[in-house]
Protein backbone atom coordinates (compact mmCIF):
# COMPACT_ATOMS: atom_id res chain seq x y z
CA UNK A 1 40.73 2.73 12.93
CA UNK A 2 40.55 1.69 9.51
CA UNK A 3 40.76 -2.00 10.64
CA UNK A 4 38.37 -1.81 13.07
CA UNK A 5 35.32 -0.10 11.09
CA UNK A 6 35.82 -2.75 8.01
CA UNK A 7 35.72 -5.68 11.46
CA UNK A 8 32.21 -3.86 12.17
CA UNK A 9 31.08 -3.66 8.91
CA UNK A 10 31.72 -7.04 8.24
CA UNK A 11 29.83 -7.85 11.42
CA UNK A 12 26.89 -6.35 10.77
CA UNK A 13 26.69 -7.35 7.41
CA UNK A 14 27.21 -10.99 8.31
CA UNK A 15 24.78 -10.48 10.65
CA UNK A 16 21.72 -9.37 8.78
CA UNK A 17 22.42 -12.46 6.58
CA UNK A 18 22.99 -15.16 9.57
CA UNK A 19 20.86 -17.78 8.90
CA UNK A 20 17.91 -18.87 11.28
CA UNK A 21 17.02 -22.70 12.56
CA UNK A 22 13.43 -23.46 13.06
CA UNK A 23 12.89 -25.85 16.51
CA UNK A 24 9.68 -26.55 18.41
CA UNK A 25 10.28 -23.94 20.21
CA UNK A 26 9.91 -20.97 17.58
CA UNK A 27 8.07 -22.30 14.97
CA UNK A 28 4.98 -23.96 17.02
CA UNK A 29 1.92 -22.16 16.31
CA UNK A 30 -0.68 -21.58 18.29
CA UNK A 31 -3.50 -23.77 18.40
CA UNK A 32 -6.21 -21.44 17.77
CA UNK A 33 -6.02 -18.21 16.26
CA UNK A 34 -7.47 -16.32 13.34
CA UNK A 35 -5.39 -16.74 10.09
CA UNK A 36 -5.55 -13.97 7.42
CA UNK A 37 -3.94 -14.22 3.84
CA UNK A 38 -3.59 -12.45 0.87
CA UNK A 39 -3.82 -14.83 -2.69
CA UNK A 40 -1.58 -12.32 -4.89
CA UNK A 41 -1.35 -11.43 -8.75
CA UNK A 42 1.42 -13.49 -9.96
CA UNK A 43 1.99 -11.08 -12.72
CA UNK A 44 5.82 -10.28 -13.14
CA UNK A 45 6.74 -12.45 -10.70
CA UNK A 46 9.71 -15.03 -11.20
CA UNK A 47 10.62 -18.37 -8.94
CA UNK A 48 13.10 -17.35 -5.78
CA UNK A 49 16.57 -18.09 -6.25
CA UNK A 50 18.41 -20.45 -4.06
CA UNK A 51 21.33 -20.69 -2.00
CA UNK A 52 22.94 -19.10 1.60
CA UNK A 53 22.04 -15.50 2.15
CA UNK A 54 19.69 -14.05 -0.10
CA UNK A 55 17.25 -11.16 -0.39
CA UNK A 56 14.14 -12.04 -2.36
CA UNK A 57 12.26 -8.90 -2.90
CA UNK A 58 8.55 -9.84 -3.82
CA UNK A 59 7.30 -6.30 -2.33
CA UNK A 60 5.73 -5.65 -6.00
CA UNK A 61 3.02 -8.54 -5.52
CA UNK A 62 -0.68 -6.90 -6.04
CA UNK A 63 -3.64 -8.08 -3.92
CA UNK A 64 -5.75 -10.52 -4.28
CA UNK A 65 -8.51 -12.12 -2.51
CA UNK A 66 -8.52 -12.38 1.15
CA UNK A 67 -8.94 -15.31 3.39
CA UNK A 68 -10.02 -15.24 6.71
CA UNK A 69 -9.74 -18.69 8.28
CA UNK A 70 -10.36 -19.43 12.04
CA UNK A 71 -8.22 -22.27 13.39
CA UNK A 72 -9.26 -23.86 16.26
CA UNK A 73 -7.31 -25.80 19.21
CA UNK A 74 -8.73 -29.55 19.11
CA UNK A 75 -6.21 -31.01 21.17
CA UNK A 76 -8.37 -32.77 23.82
CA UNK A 77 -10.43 -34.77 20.45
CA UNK A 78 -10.87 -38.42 20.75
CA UNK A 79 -11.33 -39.15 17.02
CA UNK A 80 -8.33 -37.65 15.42
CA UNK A 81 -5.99 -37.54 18.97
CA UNK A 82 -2.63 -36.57 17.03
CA UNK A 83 -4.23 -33.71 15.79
CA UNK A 84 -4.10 -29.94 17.85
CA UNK A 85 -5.37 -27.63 15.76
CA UNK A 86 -7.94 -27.52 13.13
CA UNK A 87 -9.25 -25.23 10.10
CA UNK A 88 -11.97 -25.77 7.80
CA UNK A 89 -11.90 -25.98 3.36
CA UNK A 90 -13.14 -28.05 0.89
CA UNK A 91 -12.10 -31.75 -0.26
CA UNK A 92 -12.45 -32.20 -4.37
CA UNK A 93 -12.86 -34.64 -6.60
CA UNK A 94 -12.71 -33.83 -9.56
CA UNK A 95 -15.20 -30.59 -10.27
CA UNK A 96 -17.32 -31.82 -7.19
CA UNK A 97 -15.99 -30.14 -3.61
CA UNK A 98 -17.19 -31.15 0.39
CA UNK A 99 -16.83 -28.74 2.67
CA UNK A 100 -14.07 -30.17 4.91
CA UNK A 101 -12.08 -29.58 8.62
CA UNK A 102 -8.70 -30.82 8.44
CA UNK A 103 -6.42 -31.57 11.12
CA UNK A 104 -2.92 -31.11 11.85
CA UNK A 105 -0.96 -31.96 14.87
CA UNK A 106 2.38 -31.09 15.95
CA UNK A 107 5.56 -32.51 18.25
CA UNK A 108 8.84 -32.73 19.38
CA UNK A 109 9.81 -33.77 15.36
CA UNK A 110 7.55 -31.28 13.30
CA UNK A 111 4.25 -30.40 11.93
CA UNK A 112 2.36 -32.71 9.91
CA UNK A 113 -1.43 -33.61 8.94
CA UNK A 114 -3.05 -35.54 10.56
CA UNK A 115 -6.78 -36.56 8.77
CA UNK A 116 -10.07 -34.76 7.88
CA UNK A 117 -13.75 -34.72 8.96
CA UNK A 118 -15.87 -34.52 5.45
CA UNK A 119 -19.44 -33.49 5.77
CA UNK A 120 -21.99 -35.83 3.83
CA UNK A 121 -23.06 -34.17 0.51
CA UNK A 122 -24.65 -35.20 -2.41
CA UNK A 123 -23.76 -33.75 -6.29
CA UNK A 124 -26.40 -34.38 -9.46
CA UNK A 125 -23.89 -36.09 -12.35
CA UNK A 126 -26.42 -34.62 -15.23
CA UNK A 127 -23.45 -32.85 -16.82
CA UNK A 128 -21.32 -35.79 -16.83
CA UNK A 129 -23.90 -38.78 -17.73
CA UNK A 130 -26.67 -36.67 -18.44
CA UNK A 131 -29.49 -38.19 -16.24
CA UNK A 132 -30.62 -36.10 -12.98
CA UNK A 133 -30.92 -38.93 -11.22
CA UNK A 134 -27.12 -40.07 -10.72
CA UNK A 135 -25.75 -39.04 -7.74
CA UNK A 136 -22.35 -38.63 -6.74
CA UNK A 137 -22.38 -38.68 -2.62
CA UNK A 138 -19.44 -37.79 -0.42
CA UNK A 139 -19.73 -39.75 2.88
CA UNK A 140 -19.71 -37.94 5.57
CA UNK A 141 -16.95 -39.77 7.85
CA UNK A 142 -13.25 -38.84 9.51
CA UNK A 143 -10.50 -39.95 7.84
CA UNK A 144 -6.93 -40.71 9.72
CA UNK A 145 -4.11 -40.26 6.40
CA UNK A 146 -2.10 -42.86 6.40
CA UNK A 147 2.06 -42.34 6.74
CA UNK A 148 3.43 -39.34 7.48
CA UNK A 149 5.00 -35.70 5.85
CA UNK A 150 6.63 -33.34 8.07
CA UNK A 151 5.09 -30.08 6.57
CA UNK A 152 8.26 -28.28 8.93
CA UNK A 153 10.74 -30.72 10.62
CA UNK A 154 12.29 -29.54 14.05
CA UNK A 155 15.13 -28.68 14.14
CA UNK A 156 15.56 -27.26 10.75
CA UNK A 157 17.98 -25.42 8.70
CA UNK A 158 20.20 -24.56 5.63
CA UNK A 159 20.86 -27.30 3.73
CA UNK A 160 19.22 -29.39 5.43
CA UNK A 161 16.77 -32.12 3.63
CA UNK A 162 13.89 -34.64 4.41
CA UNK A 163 10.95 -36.02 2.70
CA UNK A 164 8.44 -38.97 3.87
CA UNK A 165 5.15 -40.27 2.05
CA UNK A 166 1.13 -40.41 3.13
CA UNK A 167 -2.03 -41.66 1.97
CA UNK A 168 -5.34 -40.13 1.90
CA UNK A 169 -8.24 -41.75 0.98
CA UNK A 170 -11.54 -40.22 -0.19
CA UNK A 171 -15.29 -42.19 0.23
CA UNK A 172 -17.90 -41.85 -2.10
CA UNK A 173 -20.98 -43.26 -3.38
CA UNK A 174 -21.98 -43.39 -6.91
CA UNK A 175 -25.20 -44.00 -8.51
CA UNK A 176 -25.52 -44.14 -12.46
CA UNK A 177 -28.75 -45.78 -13.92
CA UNK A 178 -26.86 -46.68 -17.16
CA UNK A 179 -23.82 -48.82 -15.37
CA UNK A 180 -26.65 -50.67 -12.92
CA UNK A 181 -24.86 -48.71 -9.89
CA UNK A 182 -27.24 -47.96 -6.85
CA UNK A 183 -24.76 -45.89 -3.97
CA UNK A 184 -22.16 -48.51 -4.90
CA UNK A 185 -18.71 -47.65 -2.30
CA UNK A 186 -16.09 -46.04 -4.15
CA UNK A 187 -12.63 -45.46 -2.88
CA UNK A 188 -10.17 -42.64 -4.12
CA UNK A 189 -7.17 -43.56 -3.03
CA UNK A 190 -4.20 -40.87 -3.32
CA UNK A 191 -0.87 -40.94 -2.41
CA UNK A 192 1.78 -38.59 -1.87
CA UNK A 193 5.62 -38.98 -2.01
CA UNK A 194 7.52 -35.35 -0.96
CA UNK A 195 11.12 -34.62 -1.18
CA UNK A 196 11.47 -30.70 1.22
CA UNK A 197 15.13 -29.51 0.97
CA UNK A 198 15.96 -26.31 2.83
CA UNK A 199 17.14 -24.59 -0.29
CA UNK A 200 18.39 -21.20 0.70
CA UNK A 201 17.93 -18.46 3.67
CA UNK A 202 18.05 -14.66 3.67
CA UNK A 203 15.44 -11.55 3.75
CA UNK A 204 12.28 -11.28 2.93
CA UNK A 205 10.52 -8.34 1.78
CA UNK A 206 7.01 -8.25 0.85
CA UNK A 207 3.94 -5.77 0.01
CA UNK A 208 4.70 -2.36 1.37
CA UNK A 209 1.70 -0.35 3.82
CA UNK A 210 1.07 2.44 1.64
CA UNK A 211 4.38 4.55 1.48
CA UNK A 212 6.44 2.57 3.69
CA UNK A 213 8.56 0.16 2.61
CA UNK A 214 8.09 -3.74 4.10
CA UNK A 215 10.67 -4.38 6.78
CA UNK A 216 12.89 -7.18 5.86
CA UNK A 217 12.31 -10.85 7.76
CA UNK A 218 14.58 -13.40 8.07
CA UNK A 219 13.12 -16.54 6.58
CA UNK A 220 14.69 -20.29 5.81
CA UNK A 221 13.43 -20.93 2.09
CA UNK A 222 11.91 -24.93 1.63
CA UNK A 223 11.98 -26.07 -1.71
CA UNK A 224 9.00 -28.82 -2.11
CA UNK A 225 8.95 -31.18 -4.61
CA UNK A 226 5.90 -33.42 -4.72
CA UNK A 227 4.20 -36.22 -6.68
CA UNK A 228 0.73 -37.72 -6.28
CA UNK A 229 -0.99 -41.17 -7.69
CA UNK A 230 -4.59 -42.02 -7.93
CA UNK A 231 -5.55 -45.40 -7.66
CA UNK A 232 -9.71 -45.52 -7.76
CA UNK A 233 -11.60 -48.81 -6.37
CA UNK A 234 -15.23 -49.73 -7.20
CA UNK A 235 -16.91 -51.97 -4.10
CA UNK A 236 -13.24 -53.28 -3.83
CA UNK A 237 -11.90 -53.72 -6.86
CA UNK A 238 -10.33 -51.49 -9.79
CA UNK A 239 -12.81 -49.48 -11.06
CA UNK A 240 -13.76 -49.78 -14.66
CA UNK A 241 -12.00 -48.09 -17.36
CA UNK A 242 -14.82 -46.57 -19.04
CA UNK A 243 -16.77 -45.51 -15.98
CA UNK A 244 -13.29 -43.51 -15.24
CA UNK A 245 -13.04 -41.78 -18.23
CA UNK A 246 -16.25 -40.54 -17.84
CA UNK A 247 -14.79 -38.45 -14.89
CA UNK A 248 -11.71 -38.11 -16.56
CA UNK A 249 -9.99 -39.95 -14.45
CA UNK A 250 -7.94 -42.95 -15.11
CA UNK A 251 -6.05 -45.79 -12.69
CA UNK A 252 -2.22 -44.73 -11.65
CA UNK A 253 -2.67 -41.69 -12.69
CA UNK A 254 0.29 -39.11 -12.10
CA UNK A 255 0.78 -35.57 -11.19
CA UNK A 256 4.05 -33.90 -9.64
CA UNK A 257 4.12 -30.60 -8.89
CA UNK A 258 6.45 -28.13 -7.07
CA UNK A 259 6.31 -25.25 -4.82
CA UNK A 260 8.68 -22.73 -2.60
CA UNK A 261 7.87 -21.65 0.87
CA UNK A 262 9.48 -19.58 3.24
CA UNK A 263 8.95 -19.57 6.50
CA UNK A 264 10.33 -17.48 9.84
CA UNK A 265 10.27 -17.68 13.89
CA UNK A 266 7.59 -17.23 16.27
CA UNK A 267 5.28 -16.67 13.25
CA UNK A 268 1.75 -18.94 12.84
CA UNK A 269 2.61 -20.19 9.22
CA UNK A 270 4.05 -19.75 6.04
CA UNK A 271 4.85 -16.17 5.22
CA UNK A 272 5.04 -16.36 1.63
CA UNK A 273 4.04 -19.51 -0.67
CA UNK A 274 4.69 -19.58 -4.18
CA UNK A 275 4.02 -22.62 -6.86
CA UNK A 276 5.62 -23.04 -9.88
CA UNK A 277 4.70 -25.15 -13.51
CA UNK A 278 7.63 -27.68 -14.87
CA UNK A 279 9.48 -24.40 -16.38
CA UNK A 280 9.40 -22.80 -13.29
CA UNK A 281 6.97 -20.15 -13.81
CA UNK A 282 4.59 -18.69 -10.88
CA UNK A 283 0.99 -19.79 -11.19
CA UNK A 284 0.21 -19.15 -7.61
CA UNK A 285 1.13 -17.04 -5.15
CA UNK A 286 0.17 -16.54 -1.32
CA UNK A 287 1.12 -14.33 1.53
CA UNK A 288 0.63 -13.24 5.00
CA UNK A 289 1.63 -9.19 5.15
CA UNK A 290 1.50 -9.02 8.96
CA UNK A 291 4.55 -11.09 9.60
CA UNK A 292 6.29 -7.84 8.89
CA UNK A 293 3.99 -6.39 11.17
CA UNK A 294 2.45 -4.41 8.42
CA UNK A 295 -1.33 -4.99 8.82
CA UNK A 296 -2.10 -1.04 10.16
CA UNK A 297 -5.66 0.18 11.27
CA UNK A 298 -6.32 0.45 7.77
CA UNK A 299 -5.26 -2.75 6.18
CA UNK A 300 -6.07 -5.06 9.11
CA UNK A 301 -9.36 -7.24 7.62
CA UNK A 302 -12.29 -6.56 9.65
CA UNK A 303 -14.60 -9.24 10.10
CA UNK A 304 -18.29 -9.36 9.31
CA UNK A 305 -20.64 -12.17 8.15
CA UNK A 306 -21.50 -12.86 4.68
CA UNK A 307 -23.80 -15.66 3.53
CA UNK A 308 -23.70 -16.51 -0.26
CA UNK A 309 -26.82 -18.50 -1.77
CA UNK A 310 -26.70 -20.84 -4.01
CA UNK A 311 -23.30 -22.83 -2.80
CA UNK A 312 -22.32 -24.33 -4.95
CA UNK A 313 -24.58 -22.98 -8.00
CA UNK A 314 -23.94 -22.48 -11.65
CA UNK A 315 -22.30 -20.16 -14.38
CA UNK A 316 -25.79 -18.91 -15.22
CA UNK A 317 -27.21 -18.18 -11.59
CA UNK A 318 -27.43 -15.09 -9.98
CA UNK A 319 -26.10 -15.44 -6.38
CA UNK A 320 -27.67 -13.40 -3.43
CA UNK A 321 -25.59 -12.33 -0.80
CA UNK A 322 -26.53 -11.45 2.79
CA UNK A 323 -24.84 -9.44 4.72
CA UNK A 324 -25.27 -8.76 8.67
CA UNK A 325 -24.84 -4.94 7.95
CA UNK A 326 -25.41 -3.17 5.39
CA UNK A 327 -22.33 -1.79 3.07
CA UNK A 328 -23.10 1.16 0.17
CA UNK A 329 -20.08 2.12 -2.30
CA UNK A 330 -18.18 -1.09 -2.26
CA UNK A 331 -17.61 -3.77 -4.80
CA UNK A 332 -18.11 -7.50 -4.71
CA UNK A 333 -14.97 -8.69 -6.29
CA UNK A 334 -14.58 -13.27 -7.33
CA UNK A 335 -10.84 -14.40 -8.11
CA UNK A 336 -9.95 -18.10 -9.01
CA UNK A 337 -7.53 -20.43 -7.13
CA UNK A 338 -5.03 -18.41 -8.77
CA UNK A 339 -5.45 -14.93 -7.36
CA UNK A 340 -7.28 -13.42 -11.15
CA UNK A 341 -9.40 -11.29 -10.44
CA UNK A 342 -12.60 -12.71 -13.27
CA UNK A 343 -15.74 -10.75 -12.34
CA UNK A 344 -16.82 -7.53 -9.99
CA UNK A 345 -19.59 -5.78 -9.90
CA UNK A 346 -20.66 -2.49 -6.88
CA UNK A 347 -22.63 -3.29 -3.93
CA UNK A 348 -25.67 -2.12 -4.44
CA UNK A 349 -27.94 -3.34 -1.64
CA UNK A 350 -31.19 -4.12 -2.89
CA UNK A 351 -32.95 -4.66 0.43
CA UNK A 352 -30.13 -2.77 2.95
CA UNK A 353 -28.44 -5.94 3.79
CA UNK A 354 -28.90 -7.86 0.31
CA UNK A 355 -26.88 -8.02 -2.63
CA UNK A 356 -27.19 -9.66 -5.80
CA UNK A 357 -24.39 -10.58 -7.97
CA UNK A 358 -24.17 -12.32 -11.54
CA UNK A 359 -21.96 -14.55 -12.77
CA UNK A 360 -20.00 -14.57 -16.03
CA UNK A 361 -21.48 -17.83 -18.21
CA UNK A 362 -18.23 -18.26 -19.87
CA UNK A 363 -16.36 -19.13 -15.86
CA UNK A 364 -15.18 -22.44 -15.84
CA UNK A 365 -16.20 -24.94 -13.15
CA UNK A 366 -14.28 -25.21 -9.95
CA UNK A 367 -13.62 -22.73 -6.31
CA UNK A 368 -13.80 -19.35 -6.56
CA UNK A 369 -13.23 -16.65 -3.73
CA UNK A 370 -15.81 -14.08 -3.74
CA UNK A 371 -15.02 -10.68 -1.46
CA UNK A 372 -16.64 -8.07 -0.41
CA UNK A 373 -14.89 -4.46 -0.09
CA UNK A 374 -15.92 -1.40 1.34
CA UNK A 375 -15.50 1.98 -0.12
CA UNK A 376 -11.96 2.40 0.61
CA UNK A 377 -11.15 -1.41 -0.95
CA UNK A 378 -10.46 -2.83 2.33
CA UNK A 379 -11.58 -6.27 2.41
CA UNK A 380 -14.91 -6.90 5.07
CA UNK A 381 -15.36 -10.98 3.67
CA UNK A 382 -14.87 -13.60 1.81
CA UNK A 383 -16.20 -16.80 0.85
CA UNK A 384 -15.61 -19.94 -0.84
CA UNK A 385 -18.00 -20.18 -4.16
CA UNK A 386 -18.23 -23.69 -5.75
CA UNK A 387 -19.25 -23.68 -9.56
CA UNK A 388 -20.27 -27.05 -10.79
C-alpha cells in the first residue's frame, strides 16, 4: 500500500509540472476579439528563474493602467495579405508618435508581424530647432517589414530555441528653414536581430480576485533577447551628422534589450510579459488576469467612450475629457509606459459629461495612459496621451 500511494504521489506531482507544447492548433488566436491588460507596478518584483518545472509566483503585482484594445480579423485585405488580424497604437520617433494599425499574420510555422498602416501627421520642431515653422511629417503610407521573427514558433517547447531578423522602415518628411530642407524624404531604417529560447516551463500564478487566490496555469516561459540598429537616410543618402544630433540620434546606432514572456494554450496572447535592464531588474511589467479566469462581474473592464482633447498636447495644458455618460466619485488616474502611477486627480464633471484634468509641468515628454475609474476603482477607459 505503501508502494502504491508514493507511485500516485509521484504521478500527480509529475503531472502538475508536465510541460506543455504550443502548435497551431492551441496557441492560434482568434482573429478578432477584444484584448484587455493590466500594465503592473514593478515594485518588488525580481526576473523569473529558468529551467524545467517551475512555479513563478507574481500574484503580488499591483495594478496599473488598463488597456482595452480591439483586434480586428483583416484576413480578406489586399494590401498587407499575410496579415489576419489587426490592432491599433502608435509608431515613434523619437518624442514624436503616429497613431498606427499594425498587422500580424499567422500559419502553419508561427506568429509573426507582418507591416503597419501609419496615418499622415504633422509635428511643429520649435522645441528642437526653435522655429514654428519646421515640420516634422509622418507619411501616411503601409509599410510591409522586411524578413521575418516568429513572435511564437509552432510547434514549440522546452528547450527549444529559434531566432530570425526583420526590417522596418519609417517615412518622414522634414522641413527646417536653417538646413535649406523643404519636406525633404527621410528614411528611418531599423532593424531587428532576436534570439527566443524556450527557457523554462511550470505554473503560473498571478493577481488574486479579491480573497481568492489565482489558480495556477501552465505556461512555457520564452526568454527574448533582442538588438536593434538605426540607420537614418536623407533623400537617399546618410543623413548628416549634425542634423542627427539635433534629434539625438546618430547613424548605427545600437540598443539591445531583453524581455521574458510566458505564454499558455488556447489563450489569445501573452499572459504575463516582463522586461528587464542589463542587470536584470524589472522595468516593465504586463499581464492579462483572465487567463486564470479571474476577471469576475466586478473586475471585468466595462467599456465606455472617452475622448481626450488636446492629443497630443503639452506639460502645461489642461486636457478636457468627454465622456458619453456621466461618472461622479471617480478619479482620473495617468501612468507612464512603465505602469507609475504620476498624476490623479477626482472626476468632477464640470458640465455632466466633461472633465477637466491638469497636468504636472515637471512630466517628461513621451505616451502616457490616462484612465478613468469609477467609485469602486474599477477601470471604465483608457487612452493613449502623447506629451510632446
Amino acid at each position: 500500500m505503501v508502494t502504491r500511494l508514493l507511485a500516485l504521489f509521484t504521478f500527480f506531482a509529475a503531472a502538475a509540472n508536465a510541460q506543455i507544447t504550443l502548435t497551431a492548433d492551441n496557441a492560434t488566436p482568434p482573429r478578432g476579439y477584444t484584448d484587455s491588460l493590466y500594465l503592473g507596478s514593478t515594485a518588488g518584483l525580481s526576473a523569473p528563474t529558468t529551467g524545467p518545472a517551475q512555479v513563478w509566483d507574481y500574484s503580488g503585482i499591483e495594478d496599473g493602467a488598463l488597456r482595452v484594445v480591439d483586434v480586428l480579423d483583416v484576413s480578406e485585405n489586399t494590401f498587407l495579405p499575410a496579415a489576419s488580424s489587426t490592432s491599433p497604437g502608435s509608431l515613434r520617433f523619437q518624442v514624436f508618435a503616429a497613431e498606427s494599425d499594425f498587422y500580424d499574420g499567422v500559419d502553419a510555422d508561427g506568429l509573426f508581424d507582418v507591416g503597419r498602416v501609419v496615418t499622415d501627421t504633422a509635428f511643429p520642431l520649435t522645441a528642437i530647432t526653435g522655429n514654428p515653422n519646421d515640420i516634422l511629417r509622418f507619411i501616411g503610407d503601409t509599410v510591409a517589414y522586411e524578413g521575418r521573427i516568429n513572435t511564437l514558433q509552432f510547434p514549440m517547447s522546452y528547450p527549444d530555441t529559434y531566432g530570425g531578423t526583420r526590417i522596418e522602415r519609417t517615412n518622414l518628411l522634414l522641413s527646417v528653414a536653417a538646413f535649406g530642407f523643404d519636406e525633404v524624404p527621410v528614411q528611418a531604417r531599423r532593424e531587428f536581430s532576436e534570439s527566443r529560447t524556450v527557457a523554462g516551463y511550470g505554473q503560473l500564478l498571478l493577481p488574486p480576485e479579491g480573497q481568492h487566490p489565482s489558480t495556477p496555469i501552465d505556461v512555457l516561459l520564452l526568454q527574448v533577447e533582442r538588438t536593434a540598429v538605426d540607420s537614418f537616410f536623407l533623400a537617399g543618402s546618410p543623413g548628416p551628422a549634425p542634423l542627427l544630433a539635433a534629434f539625438g540620434i546618430s547613424q548605427g546606432m545600437t540598443a539591445s534589450d531583453q524581455f521574458y514572456v510566458f505564454y499558455t494554450t488556447n489563450f489569445r496572447a501573452p499572459v504575463l510579459v516582463i522586461d528587464v535592464d542589463g542587470a536584470d531588474n524589472v522595468v516593465d511589467v504586463t499581464y492579462r488576469p483572465d487567463a486564470a479566469g479571474l476577471v469576475s462581474g466586478t473586475r471585468a473592464p466595462r467599456r465606455a467612450e472617452m475622448t481626450v482633447y488636446p492629443n497630443p498636447c503639452q506639460a502645461d495644458q489642461p486636457l478636457v475629457i468627454t465622456m458619453e455618460t456621466p461618472v461622479e466619485g471617480g478619479a482620473l488616474r495617468l501612468f507612464d509606459q512603465q505602469g507609475r502611477l504620476v498624476a490623479s486627480a477626482p472626476a468632477m464633471a464640470g458640465g455632466g459629461k466633461r472633465y477637466e484634468f491638469a497636468l504636472p509641468n515637471q512630466l517628461a515628454a513621451g505616451l502616457y495612459w490616462l484612465q478613468l475609474n469609477d467609485q469602486q476603482g474599477h477601470p471604465l477607459s483608457v487612452r493613449q496621451l502623447v506629451l510632446q
